[in-house]
Protein backbone atom coordinates (compact mmCIF):
# COMPACT_ATOMS: atom_id res chain seq x y z
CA UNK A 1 107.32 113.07 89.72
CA UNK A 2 104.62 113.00 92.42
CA UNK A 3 103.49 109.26 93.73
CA UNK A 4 99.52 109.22 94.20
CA UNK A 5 98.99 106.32 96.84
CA UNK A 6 95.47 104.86 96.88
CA UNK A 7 95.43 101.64 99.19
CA UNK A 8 96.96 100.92 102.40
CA UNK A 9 99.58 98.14 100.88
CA UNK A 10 100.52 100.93 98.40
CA UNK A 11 101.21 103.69 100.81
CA UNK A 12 103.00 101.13 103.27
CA UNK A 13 104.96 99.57 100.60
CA UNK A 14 105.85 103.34 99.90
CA UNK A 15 107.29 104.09 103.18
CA UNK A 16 109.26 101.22 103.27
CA UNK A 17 110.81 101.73 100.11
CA UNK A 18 110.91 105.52 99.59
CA UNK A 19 110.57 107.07 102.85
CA UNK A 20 112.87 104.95 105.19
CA UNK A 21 114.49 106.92 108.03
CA UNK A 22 113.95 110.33 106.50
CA UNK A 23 111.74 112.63 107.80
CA UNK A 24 108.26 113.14 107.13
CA UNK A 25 105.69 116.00 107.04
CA UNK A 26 101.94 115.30 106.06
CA UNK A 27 99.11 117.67 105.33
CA UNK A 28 95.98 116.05 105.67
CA UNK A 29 93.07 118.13 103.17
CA UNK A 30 89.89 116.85 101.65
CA UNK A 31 90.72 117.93 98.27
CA UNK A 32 89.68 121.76 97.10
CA UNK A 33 93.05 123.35 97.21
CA UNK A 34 93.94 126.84 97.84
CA UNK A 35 96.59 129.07 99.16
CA UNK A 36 96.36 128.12 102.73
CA UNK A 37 96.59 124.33 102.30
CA UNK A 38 99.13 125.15 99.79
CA UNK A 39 101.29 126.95 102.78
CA UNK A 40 100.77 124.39 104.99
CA UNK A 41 102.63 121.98 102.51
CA UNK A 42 105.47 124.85 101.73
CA UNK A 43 105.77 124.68 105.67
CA UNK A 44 106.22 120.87 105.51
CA UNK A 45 108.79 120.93 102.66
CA UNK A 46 110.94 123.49 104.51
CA UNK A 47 110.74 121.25 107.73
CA UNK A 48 111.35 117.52 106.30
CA UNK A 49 112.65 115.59 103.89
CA UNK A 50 108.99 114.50 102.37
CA UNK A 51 106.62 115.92 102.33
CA UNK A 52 103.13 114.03 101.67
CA UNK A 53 99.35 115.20 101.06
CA UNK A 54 96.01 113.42 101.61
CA UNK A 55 92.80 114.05 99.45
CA UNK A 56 89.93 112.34 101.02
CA UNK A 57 86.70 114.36 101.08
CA UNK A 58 85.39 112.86 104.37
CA UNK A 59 81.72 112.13 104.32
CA UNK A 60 81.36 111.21 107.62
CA UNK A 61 81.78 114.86 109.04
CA UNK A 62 79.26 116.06 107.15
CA UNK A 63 76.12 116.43 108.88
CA UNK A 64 74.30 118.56 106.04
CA UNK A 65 74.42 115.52 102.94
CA UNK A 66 74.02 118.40 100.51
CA UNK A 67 77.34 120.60 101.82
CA UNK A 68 79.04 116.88 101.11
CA UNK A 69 77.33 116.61 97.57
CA UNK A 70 78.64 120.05 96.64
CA UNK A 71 82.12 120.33 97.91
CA UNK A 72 84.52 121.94 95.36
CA UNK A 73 87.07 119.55 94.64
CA UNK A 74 89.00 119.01 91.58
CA UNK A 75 91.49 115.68 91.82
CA UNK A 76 93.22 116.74 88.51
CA UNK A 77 93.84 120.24 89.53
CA UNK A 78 94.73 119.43 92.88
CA UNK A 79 97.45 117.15 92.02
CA UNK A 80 99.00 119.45 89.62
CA UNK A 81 99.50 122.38 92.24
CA UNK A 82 100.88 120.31 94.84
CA UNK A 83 103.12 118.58 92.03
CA UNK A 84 103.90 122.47 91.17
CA UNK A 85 105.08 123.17 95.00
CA UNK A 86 107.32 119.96 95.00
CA UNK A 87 105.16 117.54 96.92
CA UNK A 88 106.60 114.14 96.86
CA UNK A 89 103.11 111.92 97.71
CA UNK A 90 99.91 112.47 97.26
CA UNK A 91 97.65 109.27 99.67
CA UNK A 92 93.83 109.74 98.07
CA UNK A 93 91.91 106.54 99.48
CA UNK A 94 88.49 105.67 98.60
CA UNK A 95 85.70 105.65 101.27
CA UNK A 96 86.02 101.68 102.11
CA UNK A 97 90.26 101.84 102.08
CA UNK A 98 89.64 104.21 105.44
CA UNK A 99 86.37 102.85 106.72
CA UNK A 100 86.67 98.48 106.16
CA UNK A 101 84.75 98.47 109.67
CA UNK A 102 81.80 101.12 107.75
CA UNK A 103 82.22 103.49 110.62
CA UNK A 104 81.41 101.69 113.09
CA UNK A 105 85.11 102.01 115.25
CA UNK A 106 85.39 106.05 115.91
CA UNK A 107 87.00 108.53 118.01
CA UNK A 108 84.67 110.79 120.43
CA UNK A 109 85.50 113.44 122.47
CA UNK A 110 83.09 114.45 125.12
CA UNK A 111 83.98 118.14 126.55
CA UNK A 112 85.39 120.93 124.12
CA UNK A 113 83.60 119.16 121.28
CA UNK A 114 80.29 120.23 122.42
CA UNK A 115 80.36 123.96 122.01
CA UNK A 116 80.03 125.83 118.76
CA UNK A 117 80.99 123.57 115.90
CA UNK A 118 79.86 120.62 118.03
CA UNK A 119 76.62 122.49 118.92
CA UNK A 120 75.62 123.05 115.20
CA UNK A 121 76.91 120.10 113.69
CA UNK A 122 75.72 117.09 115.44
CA UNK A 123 78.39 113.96 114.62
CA UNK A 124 81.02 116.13 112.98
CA UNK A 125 83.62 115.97 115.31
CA UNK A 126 83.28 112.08 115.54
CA UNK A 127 84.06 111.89 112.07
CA UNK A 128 87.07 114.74 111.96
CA UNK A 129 88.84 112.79 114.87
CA UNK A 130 88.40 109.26 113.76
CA UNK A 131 89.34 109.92 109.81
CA UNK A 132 92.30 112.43 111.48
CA UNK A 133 93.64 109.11 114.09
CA UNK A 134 93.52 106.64 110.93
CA UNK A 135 95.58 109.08 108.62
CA UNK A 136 98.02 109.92 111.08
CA UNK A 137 98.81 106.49 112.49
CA UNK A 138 98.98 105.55 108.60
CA UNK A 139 100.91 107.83 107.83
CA UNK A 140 103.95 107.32 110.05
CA UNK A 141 105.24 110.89 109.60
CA UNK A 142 107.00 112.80 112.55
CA UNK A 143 105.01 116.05 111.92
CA UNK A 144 101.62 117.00 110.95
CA UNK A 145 100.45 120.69 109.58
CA UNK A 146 96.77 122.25 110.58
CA UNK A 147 95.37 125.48 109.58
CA UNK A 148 94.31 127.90 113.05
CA UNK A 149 91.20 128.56 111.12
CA UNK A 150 89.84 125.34 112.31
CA UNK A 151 90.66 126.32 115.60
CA UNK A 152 88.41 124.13 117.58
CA UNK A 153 89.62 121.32 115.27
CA UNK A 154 93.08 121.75 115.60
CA UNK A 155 93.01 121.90 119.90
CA UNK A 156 90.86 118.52 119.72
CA UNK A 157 93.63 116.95 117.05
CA UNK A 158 96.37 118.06 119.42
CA UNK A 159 94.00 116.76 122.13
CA UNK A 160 93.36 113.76 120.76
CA UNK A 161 97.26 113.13 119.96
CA UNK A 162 98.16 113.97 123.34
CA UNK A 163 95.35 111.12 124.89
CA UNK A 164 97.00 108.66 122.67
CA UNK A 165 100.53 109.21 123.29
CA UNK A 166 100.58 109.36 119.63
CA UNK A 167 104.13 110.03 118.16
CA UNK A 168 103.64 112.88 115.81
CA UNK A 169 103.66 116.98 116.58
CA UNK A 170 100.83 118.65 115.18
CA UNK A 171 101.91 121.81 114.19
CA UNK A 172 99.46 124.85 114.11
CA UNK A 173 99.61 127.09 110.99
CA UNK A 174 98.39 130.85 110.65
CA UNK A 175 95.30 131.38 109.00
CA UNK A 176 95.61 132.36 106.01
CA UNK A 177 93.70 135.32 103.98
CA UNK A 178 92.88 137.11 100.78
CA UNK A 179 93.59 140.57 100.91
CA UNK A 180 89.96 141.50 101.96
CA UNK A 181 90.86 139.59 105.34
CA UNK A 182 88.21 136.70 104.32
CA UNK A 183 89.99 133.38 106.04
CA UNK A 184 90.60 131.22 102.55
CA UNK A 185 88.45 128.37 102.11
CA UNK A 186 86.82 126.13 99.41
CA UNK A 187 83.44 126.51 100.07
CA UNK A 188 84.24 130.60 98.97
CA UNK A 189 83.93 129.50 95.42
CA UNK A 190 80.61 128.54 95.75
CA UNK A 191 79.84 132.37 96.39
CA UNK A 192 78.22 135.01 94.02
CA UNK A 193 80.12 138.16 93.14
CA UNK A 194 78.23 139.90 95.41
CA UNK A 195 78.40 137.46 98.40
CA UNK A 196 81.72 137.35 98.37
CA UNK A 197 82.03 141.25 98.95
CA UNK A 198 79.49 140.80 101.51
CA UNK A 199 81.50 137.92 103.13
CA UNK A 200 84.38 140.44 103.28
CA UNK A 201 82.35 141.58 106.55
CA UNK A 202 82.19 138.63 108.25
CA UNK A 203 85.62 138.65 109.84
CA UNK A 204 86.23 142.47 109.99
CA UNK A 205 83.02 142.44 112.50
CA UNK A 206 84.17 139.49 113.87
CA UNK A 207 87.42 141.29 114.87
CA UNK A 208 86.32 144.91 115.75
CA UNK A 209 83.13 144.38 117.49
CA UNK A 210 82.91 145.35 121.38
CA UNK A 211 81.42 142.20 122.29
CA UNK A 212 80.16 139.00 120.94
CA UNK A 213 76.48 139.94 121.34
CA UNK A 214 77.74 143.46 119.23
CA UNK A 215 79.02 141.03 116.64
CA UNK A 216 76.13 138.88 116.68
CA UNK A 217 73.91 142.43 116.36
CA UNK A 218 75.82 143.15 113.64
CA UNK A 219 76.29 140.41 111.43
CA UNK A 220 72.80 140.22 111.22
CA UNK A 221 72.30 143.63 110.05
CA UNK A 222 74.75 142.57 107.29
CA UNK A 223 72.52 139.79 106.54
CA UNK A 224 74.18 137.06 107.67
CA UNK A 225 72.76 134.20 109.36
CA UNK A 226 74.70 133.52 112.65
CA UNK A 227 74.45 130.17 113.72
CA UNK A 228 77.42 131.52 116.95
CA UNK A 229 79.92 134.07 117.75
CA UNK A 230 81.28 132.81 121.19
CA UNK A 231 84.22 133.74 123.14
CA UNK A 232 86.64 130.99 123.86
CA UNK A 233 90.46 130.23 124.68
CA UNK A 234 91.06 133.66 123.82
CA UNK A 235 89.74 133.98 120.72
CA UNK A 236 86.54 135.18 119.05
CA UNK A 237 85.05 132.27 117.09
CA UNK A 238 82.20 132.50 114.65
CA UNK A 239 79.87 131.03 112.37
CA UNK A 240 78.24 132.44 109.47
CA UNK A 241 75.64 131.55 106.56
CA UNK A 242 75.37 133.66 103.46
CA UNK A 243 73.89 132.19 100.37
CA UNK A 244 73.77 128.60 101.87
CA UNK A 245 77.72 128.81 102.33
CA UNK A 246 78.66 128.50 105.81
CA UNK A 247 81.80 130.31 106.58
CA UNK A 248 83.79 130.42 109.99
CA UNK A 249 86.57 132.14 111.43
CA UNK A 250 88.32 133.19 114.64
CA UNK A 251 90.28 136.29 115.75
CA UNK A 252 92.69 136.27 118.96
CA UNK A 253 91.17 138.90 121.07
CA UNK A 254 93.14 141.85 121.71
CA UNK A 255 95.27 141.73 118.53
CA UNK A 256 94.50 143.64 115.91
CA UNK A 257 94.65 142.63 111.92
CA UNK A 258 97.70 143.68 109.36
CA UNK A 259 96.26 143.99 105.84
């Protein structure tokens, strides 16, 4: 049976007792599960001999307090898929188990935060790293699993890991996508019917366009709202809204889609 963790003395008590010497994998997630978190966990269980799970919906990298207020995230459900793929822990803290300081101890990064996400959400990458450094370090596991559709995120996590000489490998995991080519993510449920056809678009331009200021041309004729589409590392990043859902995604330039 899966072990749900909720304070600090629980989940350390856990790894002294369960966990030991064996090896570790941990996904961390913010609750809202779908098929690519649940293939970062398959990943984990076919790498080490635990695998573990957070659920902490992270207020303090939302900038927008009414994304926050309507994330869609269902504890009950949640547990009962990852309990489904074999999970062995699940850690879900409150707010004041990972913040006892109230936020006022965090982790900044002052280069390849600023573009893009960093550009259009003021404070979010404060909160991503600091929340990410206090699950890892309490975690203790050798590994760590990230989605690439966070792809700024994940190269400031490895960043970040790397500054720290923190002992864990942060292992980057394919983006993963429903047969439309839309990246997976839970903000998609909050779509209509009909936006989520629409949003089919947003990664098919992404990927085909000639240039970013052809994507950009484009996606608005689709009716998105583009808040970027910017060339960087080698891949094509964007950021969309449709129907007050903000969706993102990257492509790798120069390689072109299997559906």
């Amino acid at each position: 049976m899966i072990r749900i963790l909720r304070t600090v003395e629980e989940w350390k008590r856990y790894r002294a007792e369960v966990v030991g010497n064996r090896s570790m994998g941990f996904v961390p997630t913010m609750g809202g599960l779908h098929e690519g978190h649940c293939s970062l966990a398959k990943r984990s269980l076919e790498e080490n001999d635990l695998t573990a799970v957070s659920i902490f919906l992270n207020r303090t990298q939302f900038n927008n307090a009414k994304d926050y207020e309507s994330y869609p995230a269902d504890f009950q459900q949640d547990v009962a898929e990852l309990e489904e793929l074999g999970v062995d822990a699940i850690l879900a803290p409150d707010y004041d188990t990972m913040y006892p300081d109230s936020y006022t101890y965090r982790v900044m990064e002052t280069e390849a935060s600023l573009p893009m996400e960093g550009a259009h959400r003021p404070g979010h990458f404060d909160g991503v790293l600091t929340v990410v450094i206090k699950l890892l370090n309490l975690s203790g596991a050798q590994r760590a699993y990230f989605g690439e559709k966070d792809y700024q995120q994940l190269q400031l996590v490895k960043g970040m890991v790397d500054a720290f000489f923190m002992p864990i490998e942060i292992v980057p995991c394919e983006t993963v996508r429903a047969f439309d080519g839309l990246a997976l993510s839970s903000r998609n449920r909050r779509l209509s019917d009909e936006g989520r056809l629409q949003a089919a678009t947003f990664p098919q331009i992404l990927e085909t366009a000639g240039s970013t200021g052809e994507a950009i041309a484009l996606l608005n004729e689709a009716g998105f709202e583009v808040e970027y589409v910017e060339e960087v590392d080698g891949r094509r990043h964007g950021a969309v809204q449709l129907e007050g859902v903000r969706l993102i995604d990257n492509w790798k330039l120069g390689v072109q889609a299997t559906r």
